[in-house]
Protein backbone atom coordinates (compact mmCIF):
# COMPACT_ATOMS: atom_id res chain seq x y z
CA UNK A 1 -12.74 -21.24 28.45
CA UNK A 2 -9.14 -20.08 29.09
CA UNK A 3 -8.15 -16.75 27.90
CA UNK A 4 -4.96 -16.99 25.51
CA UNK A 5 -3.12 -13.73 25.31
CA UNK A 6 -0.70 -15.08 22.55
CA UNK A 7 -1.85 -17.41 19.70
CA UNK A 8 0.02 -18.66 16.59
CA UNK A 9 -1.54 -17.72 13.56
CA UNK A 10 -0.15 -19.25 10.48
CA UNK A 11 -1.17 -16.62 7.26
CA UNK A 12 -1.47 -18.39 4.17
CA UNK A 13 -2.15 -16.94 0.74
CA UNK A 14 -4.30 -19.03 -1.54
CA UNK A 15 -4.10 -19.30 -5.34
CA UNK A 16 -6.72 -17.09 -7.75
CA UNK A 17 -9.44 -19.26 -8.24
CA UNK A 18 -12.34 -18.50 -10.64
CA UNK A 19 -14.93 -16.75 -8.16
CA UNK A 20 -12.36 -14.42 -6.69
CA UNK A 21 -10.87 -13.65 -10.17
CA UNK A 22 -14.26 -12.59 -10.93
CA UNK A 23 -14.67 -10.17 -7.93
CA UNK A 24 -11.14 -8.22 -9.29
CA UNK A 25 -12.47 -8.60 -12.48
CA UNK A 26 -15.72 -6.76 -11.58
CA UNK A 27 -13.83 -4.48 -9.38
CA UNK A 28 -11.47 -3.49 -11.89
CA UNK A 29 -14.09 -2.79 -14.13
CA UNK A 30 -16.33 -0.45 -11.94
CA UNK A 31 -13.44 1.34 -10.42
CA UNK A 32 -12.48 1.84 -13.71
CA UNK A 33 -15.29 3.88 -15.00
CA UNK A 34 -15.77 5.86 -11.44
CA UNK A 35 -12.59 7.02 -11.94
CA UNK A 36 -12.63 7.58 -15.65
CA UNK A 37 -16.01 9.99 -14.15
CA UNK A 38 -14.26 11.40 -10.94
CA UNK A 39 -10.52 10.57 -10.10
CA UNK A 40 -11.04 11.83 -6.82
CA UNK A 41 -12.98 8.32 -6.50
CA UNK A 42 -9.56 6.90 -7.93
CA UNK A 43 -7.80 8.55 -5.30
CA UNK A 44 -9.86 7.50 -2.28
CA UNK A 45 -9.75 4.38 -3.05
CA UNK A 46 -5.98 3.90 -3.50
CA UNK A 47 -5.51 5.51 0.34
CA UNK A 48 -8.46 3.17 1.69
CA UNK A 49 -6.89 0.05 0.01
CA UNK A 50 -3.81 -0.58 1.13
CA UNK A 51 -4.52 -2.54 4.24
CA UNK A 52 -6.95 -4.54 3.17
CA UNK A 53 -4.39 -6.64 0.72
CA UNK A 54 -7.00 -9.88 0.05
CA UNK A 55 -3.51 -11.61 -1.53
CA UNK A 56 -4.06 -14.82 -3.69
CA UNK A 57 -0.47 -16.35 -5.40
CA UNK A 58 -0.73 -16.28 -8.99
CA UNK A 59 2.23 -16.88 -11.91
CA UNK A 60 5.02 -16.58 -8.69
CA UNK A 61 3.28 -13.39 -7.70
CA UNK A 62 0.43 -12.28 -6.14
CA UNK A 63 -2.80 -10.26 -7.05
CA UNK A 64 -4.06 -8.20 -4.73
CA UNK A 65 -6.59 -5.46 -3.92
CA UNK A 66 -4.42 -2.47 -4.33
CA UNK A 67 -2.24 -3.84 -7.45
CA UNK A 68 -5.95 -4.27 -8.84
CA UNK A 69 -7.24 -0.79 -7.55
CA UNK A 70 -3.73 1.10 -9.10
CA UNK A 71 -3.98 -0.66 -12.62
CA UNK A 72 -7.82 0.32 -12.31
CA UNK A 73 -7.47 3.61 -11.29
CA UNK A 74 -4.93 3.93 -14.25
CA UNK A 75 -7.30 2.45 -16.82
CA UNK A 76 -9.25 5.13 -15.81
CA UNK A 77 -7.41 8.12 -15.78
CA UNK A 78 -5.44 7.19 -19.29
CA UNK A 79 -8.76 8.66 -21.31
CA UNK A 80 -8.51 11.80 -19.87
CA UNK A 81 -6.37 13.83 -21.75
CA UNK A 82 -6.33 16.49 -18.89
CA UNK A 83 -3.89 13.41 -17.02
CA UNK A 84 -1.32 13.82 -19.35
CA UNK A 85 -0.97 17.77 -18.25
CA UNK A 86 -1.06 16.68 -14.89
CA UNK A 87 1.61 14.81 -14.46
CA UNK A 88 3.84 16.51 -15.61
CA UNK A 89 4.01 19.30 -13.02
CA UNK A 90 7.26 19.90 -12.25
CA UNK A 91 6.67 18.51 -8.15
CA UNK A 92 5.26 15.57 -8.82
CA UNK A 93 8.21 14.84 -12.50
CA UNK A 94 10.88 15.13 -9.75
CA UNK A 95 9.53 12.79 -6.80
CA UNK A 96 8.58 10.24 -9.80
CA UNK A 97 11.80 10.53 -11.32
CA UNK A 98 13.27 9.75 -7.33
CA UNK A 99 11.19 6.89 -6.94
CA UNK A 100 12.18 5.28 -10.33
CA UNK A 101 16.12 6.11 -9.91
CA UNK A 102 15.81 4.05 -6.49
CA UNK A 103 13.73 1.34 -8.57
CA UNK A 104 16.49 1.34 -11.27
CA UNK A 105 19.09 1.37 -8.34
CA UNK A 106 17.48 -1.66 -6.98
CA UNK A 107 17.49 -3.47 -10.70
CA UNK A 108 21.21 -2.71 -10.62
CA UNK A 109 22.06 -4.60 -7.96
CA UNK A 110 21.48 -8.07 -10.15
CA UNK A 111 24.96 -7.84 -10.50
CA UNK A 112 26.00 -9.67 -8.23
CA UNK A 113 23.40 -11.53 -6.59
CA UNK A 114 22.87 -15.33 -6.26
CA UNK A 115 19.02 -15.19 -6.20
CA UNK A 116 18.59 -13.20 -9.32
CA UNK A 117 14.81 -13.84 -8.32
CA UNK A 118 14.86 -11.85 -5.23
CA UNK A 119 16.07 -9.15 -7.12
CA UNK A 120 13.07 -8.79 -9.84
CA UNK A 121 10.76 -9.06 -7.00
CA UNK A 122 12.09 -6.28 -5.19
CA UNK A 123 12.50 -4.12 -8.07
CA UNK A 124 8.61 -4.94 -9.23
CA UNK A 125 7.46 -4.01 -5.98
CA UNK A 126 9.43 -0.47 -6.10
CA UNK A 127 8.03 -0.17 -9.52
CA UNK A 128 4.76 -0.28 -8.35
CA UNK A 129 5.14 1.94 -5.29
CA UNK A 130 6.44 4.71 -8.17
CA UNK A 131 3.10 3.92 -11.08
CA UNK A 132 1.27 4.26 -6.97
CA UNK A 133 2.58 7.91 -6.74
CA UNK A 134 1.74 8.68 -9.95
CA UNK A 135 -1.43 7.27 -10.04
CA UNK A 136 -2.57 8.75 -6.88
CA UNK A 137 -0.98 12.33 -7.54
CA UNK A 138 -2.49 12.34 -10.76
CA UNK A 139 -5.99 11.35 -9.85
CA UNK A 140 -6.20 14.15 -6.65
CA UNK A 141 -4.36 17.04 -9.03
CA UNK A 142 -7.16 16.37 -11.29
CA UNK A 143 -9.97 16.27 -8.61
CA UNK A 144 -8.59 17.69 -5.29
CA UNK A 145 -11.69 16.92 -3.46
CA UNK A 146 -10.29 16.33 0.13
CA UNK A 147 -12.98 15.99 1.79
CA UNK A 148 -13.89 12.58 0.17
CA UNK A 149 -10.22 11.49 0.21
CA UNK A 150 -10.26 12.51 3.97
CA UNK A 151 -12.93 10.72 4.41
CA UNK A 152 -11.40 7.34 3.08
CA UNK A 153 -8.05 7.66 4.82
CA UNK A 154 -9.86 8.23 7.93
CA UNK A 155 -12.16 5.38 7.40
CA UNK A 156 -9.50 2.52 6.76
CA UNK A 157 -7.41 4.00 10.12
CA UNK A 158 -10.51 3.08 12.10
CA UNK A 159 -10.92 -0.03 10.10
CA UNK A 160 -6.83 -0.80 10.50
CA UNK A 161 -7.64 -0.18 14.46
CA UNK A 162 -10.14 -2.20 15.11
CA UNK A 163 -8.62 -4.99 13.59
CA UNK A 164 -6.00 -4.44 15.95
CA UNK A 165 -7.64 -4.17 19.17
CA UNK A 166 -9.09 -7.12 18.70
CA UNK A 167 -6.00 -8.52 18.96
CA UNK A 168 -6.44 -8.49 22.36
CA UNK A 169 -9.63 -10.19 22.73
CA UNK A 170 -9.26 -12.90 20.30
CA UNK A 171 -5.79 -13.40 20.88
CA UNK A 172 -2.39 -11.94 19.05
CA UNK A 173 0.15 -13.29 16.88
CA UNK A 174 2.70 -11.68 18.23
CA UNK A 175 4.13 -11.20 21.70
CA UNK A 176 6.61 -10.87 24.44
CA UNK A 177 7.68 -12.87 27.22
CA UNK A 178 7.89 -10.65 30.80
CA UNK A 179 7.72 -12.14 34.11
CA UNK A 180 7.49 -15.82 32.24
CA UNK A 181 3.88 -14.70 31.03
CA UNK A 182 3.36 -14.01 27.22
CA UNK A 183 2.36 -10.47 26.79
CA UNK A 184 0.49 -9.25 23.18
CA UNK A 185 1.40 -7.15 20.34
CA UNK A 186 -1.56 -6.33 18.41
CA UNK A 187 -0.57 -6.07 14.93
CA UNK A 188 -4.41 -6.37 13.47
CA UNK A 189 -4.45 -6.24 9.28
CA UNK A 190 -0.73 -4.88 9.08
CA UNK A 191 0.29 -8.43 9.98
CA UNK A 192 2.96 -7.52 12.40
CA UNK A 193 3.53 -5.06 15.46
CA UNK A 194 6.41 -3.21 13.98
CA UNK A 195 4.58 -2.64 11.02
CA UNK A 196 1.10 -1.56 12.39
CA UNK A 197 3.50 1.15 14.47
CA UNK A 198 4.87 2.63 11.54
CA UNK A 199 1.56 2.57 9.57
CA UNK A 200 0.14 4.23 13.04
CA UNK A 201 2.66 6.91 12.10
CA UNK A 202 1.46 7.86 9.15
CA UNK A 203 -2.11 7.51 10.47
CA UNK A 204 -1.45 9.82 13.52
CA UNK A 205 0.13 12.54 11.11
CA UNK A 206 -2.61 12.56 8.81
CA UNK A 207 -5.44 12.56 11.20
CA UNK A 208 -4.00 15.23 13.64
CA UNK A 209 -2.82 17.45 10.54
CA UNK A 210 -6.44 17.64 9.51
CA UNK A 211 -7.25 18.05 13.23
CA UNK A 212 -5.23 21.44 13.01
CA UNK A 213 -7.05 22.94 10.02
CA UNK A 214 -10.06 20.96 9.39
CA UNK A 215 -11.32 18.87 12.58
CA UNK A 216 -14.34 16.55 11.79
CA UNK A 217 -15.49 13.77 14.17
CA UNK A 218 -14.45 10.84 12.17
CA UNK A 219 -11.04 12.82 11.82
CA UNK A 220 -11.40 13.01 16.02
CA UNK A 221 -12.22 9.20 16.09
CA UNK A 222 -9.35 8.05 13.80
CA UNK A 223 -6.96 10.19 15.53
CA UNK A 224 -8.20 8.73 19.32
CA UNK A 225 -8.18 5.12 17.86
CA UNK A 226 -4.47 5.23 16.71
CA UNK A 227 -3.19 6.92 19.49
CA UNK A 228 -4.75 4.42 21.30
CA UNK A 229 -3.78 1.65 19.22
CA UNK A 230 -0.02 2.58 19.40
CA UNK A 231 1.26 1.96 22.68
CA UNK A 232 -0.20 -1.73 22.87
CA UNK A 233 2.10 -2.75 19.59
CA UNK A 234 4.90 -2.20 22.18
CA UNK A 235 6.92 -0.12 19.22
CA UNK A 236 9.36 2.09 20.95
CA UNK A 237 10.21 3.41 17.72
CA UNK A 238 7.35 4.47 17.00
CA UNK A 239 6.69 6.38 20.11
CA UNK A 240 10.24 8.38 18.82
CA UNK A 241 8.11 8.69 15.68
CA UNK A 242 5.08 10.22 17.32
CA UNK A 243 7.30 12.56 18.85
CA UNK A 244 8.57 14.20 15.65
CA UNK A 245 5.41 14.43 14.19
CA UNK A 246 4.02 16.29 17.34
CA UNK A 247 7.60 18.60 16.92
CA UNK A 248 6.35 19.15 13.28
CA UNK A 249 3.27 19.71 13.62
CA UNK A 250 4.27 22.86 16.83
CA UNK A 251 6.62 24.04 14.41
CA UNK A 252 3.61 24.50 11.58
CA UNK A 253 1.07 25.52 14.40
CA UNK A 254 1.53 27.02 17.59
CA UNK A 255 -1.29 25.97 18.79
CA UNK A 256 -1.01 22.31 17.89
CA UNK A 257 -0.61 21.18 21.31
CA UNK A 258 -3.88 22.67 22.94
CA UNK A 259 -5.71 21.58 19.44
CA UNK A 260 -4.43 17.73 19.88
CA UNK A 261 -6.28 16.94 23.26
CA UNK A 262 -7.34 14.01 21.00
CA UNK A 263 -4.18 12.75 20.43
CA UNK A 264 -3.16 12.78 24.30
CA UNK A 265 -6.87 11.24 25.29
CA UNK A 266 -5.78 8.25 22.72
CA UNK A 267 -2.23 8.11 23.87
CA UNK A 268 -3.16 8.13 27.44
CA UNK A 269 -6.02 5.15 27.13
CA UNK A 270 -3.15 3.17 24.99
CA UNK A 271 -0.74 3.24 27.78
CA UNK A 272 -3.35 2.40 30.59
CA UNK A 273 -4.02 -0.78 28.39
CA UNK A 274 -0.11 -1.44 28.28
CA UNK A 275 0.53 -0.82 32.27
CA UNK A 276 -2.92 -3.11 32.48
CA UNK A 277 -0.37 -5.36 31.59
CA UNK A 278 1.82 -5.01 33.84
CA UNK A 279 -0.41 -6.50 36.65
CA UNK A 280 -1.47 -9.65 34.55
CA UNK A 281 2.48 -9.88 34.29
CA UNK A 282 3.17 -9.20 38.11
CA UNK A 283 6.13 -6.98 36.63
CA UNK A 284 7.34 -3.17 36.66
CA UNK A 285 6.44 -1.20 33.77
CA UNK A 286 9.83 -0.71 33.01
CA UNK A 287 9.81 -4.48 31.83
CA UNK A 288 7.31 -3.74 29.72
CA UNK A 289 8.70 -0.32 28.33
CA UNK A 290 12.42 -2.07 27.40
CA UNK A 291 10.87 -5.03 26.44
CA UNK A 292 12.80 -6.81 28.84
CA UNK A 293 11.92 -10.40 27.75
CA UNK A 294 13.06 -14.23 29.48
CA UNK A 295 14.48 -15.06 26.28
CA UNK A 296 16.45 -14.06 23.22
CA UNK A 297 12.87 -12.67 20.81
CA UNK A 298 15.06 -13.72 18.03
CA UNK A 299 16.74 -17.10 19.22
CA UNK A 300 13.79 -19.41 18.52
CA UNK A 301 11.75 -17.49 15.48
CA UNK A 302 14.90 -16.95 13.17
CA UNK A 303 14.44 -13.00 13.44
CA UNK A 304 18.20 -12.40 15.00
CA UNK A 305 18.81 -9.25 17.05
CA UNK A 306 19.91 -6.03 15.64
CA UNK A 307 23.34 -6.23 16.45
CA UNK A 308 24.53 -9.18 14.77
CA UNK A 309 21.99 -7.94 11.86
CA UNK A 310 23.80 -4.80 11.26
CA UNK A 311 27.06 -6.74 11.49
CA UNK A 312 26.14 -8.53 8.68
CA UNK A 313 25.07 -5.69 6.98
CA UNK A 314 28.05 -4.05 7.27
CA UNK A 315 30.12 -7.16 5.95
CA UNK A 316 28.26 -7.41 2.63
CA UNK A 317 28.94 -3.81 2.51
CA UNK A 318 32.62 -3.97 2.65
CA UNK A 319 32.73 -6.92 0.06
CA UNK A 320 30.49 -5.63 -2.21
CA UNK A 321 30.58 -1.52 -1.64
CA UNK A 322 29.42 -0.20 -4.84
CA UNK A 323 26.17 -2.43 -5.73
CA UNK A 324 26.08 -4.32 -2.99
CA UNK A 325 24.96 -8.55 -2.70
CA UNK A 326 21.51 -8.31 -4.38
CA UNK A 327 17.98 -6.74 -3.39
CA UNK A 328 16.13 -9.35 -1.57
CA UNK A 329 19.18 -11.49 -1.02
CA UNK A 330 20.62 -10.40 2.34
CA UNK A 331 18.05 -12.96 4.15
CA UNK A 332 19.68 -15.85 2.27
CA UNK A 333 23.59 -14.67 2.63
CA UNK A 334 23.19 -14.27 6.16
CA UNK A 335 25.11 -17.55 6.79
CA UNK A 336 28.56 -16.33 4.64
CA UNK A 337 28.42 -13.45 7.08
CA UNK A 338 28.34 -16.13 10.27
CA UNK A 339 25.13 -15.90 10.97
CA UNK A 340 23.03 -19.15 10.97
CA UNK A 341 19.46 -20.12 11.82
CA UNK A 342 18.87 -16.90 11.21
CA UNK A 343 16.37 -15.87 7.64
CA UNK A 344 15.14 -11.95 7.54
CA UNK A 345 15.93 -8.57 6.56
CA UNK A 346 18.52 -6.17 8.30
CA UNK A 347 15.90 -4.37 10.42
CA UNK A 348 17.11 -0.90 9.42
CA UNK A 349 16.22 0.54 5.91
CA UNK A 350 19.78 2.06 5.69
CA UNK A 351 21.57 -1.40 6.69
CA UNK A 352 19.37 -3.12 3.73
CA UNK A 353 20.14 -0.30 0.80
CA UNK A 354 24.32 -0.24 2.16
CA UNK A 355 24.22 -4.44 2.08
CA UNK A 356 22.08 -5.03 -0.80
CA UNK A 357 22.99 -2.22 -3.42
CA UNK A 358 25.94 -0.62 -1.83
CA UNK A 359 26.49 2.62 -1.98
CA UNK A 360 24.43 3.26 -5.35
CA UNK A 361 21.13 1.94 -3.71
CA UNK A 362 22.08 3.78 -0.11
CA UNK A 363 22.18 7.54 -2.48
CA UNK A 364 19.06 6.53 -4.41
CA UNK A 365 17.21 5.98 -1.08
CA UNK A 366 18.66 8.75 0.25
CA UNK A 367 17.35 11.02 -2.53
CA UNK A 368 13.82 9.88 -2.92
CA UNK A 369 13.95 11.30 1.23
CA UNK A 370 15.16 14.19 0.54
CA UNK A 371 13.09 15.14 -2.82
CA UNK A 372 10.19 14.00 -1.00
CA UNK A 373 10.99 16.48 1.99
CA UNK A 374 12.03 19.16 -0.73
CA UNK A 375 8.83 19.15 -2.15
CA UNK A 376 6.45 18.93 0.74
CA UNK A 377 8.09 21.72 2.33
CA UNK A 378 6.68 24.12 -0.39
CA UNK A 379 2.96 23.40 0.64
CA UNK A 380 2.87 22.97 4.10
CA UNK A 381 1.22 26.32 4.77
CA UNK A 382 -1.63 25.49 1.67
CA UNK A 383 -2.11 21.94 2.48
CA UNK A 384 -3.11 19.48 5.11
CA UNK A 385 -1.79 16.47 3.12
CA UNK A 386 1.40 18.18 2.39
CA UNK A 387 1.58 19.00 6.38
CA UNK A 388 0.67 15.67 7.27
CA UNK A 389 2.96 13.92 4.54
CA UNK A 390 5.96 16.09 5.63
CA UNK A 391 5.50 14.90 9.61
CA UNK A 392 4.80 11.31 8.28
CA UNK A 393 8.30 11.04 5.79
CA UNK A 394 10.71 12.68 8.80
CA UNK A 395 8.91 9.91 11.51
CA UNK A 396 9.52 6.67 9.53
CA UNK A 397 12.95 8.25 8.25
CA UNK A 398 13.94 8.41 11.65
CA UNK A 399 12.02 4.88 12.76
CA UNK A 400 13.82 3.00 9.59
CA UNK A 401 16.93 3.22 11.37
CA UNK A 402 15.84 0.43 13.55
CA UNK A 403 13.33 -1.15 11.14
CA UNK A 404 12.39 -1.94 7.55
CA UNK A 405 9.12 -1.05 6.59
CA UNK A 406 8.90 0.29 2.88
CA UNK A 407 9.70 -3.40 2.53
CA UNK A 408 5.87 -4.14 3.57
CA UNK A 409 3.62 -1.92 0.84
CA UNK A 410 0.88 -2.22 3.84
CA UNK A 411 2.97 0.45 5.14
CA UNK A 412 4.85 1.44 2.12
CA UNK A 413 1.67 2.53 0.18
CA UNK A 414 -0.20 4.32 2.74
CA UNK A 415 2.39 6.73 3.14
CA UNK A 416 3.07 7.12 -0.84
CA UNK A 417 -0.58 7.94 -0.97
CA UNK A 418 -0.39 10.39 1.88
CA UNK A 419 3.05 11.70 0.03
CA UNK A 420 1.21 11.84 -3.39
CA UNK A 421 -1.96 14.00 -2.04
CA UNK A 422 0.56 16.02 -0.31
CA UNK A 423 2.89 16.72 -3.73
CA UNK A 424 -0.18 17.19 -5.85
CA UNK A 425 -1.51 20.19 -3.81
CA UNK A 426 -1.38 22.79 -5.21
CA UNK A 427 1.32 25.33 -3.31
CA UNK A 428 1.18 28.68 -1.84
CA UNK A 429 2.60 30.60 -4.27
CA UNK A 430 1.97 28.78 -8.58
CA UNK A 431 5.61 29.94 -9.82
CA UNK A 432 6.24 26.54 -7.12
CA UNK A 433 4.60 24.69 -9.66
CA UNK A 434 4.94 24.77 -13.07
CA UNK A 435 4.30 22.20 -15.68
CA UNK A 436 7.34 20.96 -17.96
């Protein structure tokens, strides 16, 4: 049988029917009272989750493991009159109050859109990554028990991994033409390359922050797996990513990089596998490294290249500078700004918030960064989370210039659950952290 590197794969989300309404019925119902027992249960769950989306289309939406685990997790945290303290510490008030200024931002930019549609969609999905940060802080300020939280973060990087490498057994998605030979991208339950780097990110800054102050083995054997994982999604921005949470990490630990022989062991298997590549390609590694490809990667999928993407941004900017042309929309103006055949986002986070809400959306975004950074920065020397949170925010700020992944909550919600563990800790010093 003939080994195919490169396979299409055509994902397809099925409506709720009875039996599987059931299952989130029963799993709503026993997460529920777990968590209404321990919310460090609650929290777990929400950080294992968010991979493992199990989408089916209902009512123009769709239902999905994690929408089902936060309105569970919720349910069960609204009896506890203890909750209602909790969240209103001043830390995690202000990073709520960023996430639902960018959510009103992104409501605000109805103005002027043609698919009014897009719009709600967008701002339903930021208004669920803000009730996700407040679910999730709220459940680990009541129960900080990290070492069961660890434990499921940990578990659903191996899970996330594995997925991944088999990729490269079974065949990927996604892939690159060197040499005139199709080269894979594994992309595993992320669902795309790009997006398993920058959930890698977060997974490599939670894993080797724990590795600093806490090392286990399954911490040790998440950390190796998505290290090793990352250079075969051929993500060069993620690489830059890894970087500045290694910087981060030296800058909290002196010792970080004689700690993290994990980390290198991972990177360096990773990056075998890649030049393997190289051979069945009868190419340099350069090729592979620049993704030097035969043909335009955006001339027969619709994707574009960045270039002409950010042009475009930067035209519905300067018509519309204030609000901008409507969340969700830019995929569907792309032809008033010349661009045609062409149906995606701007591949930059900043691009999307200056074409889509203007300036107002481009502050908002801006802020939720920096209050998120703000806040970390007060528990870094108390907390892993906050550690790892703080190294995971700065590496997909910096990747989002050249891509858009808060767009995807596979990636989005991860790191809101790594920022909400992180903001919930409590800091060094109380008078950080008082309750309004």
């Amino acid at each position: 049988m003939q080994y195919h590197t490169v396979i299409d794969r055509f994902p397809i989300v099925p409506p709720l029917d009875p039996l599987t309404f059931l299952c989130f019925a029963g799993i709503f119902v026993i997460l529920t009272i777990w968590t209404a027992r321990r919310p460090a249960i609650g929290a777990a769950v929400l950080a294992f989750v968010p991979p493992l989306a199990f989408a089916h289309s209902i009512a123009g939406t769709t239902a999905t493991l994690p929408k089902i685990a936060l309105l569970a997790v919720a349910a069960g945290l609204a009896g506890r009159v203890e909750a209602y303290t909790a969240i209103r510490a001043r830390p995690i008030v202000a990073t709520a109050v960023a996430f639902a200024v960018l959510t009103i931002a992104t409501l605000a930019t109805i103005v002027h859109a043609h698919y009014p549609h897009d719009v709600m969609r967008e701002t339903f999905k930021w208004a669920e990554y803000t009730a996700y940060f407040c679910v999730a802080a709220v459940a680990y300020r009541l129960e900080p028990d990290a070492s069961l939280v660890r434990r499921a973060v940990f578990g659903s990087i191996v899970l996330v991994c594995v997925s991944a490498l088999l990729d490269e057994i079974i065949g990927a998605p996604f892939g690159m033409m060197i040499n005139h030979t199709p080269i894979p991208r594994v992309s595993g339950l992320l669902g795309g390359p790009n997006q398993l780097g920058g959930y890698l990110e977060v997974a490599i800054a939670a894993t080797a922050a724990w590795e600093l102050r806490a090392p286990s083995r399954l911490g040790k054997a998440a950390l190796v797996l998505a290290a090793l994982t990352l250079p075969l999604t051929f993500s060069r921005a993620a690489f830059i990513g890894i970087v500045i949470i290694v910087l981060v990490l030296a800058l909290a630990d002196r010792h970080t990089l004689r700690r993290l022989a994990t980390l290198a062991i991972g990177l360096g298997a990773g990056l075998a596998g890649a030049v393997e590549w190289t051979f069945f390609a009868h190419a340099p590694f350069a090729g592979l490294l620049l993704r030097a490809s035969d043909v335009n990667p955006g001339a027969t999928a619709g994707l574009g290249t960045r270039s002409e993407l950010w042009r475009a941004a930067w035209y519905f900017f300067r018509h519309h500078p204030w609000l901008g042309i409507g969340a969700g929309n830019y995929e569907h103006e792309l032809p008033q700004a010349g661009i045609f055949g062409v149906q995606t986002h701007a591949n930059s986070w900043y691009f999307q918030a200056l074409a889509e809400g203007g300036i107002a959306l481009f502050a908002a975004t801006l802020a939720l960064l920096a209050t998120a950074l703000i806040q970390l920065r007060a528990r870094v020397q108390a907390s892993p989370w906050a550690l790892a949170a703080l190294a995971a925010t700065l590496a997909l700020a910096a990747h989002q210039v050249v891509d858009y992944l808060v767009f995807y909550p596979k990636v989005a919600e991860p790191w809101i659950a790594l920022l909400s563990f992180g903001i919930a800790s409590q800091p060094a010093s109380p008078a950080h952290d008082p309750v309004l």
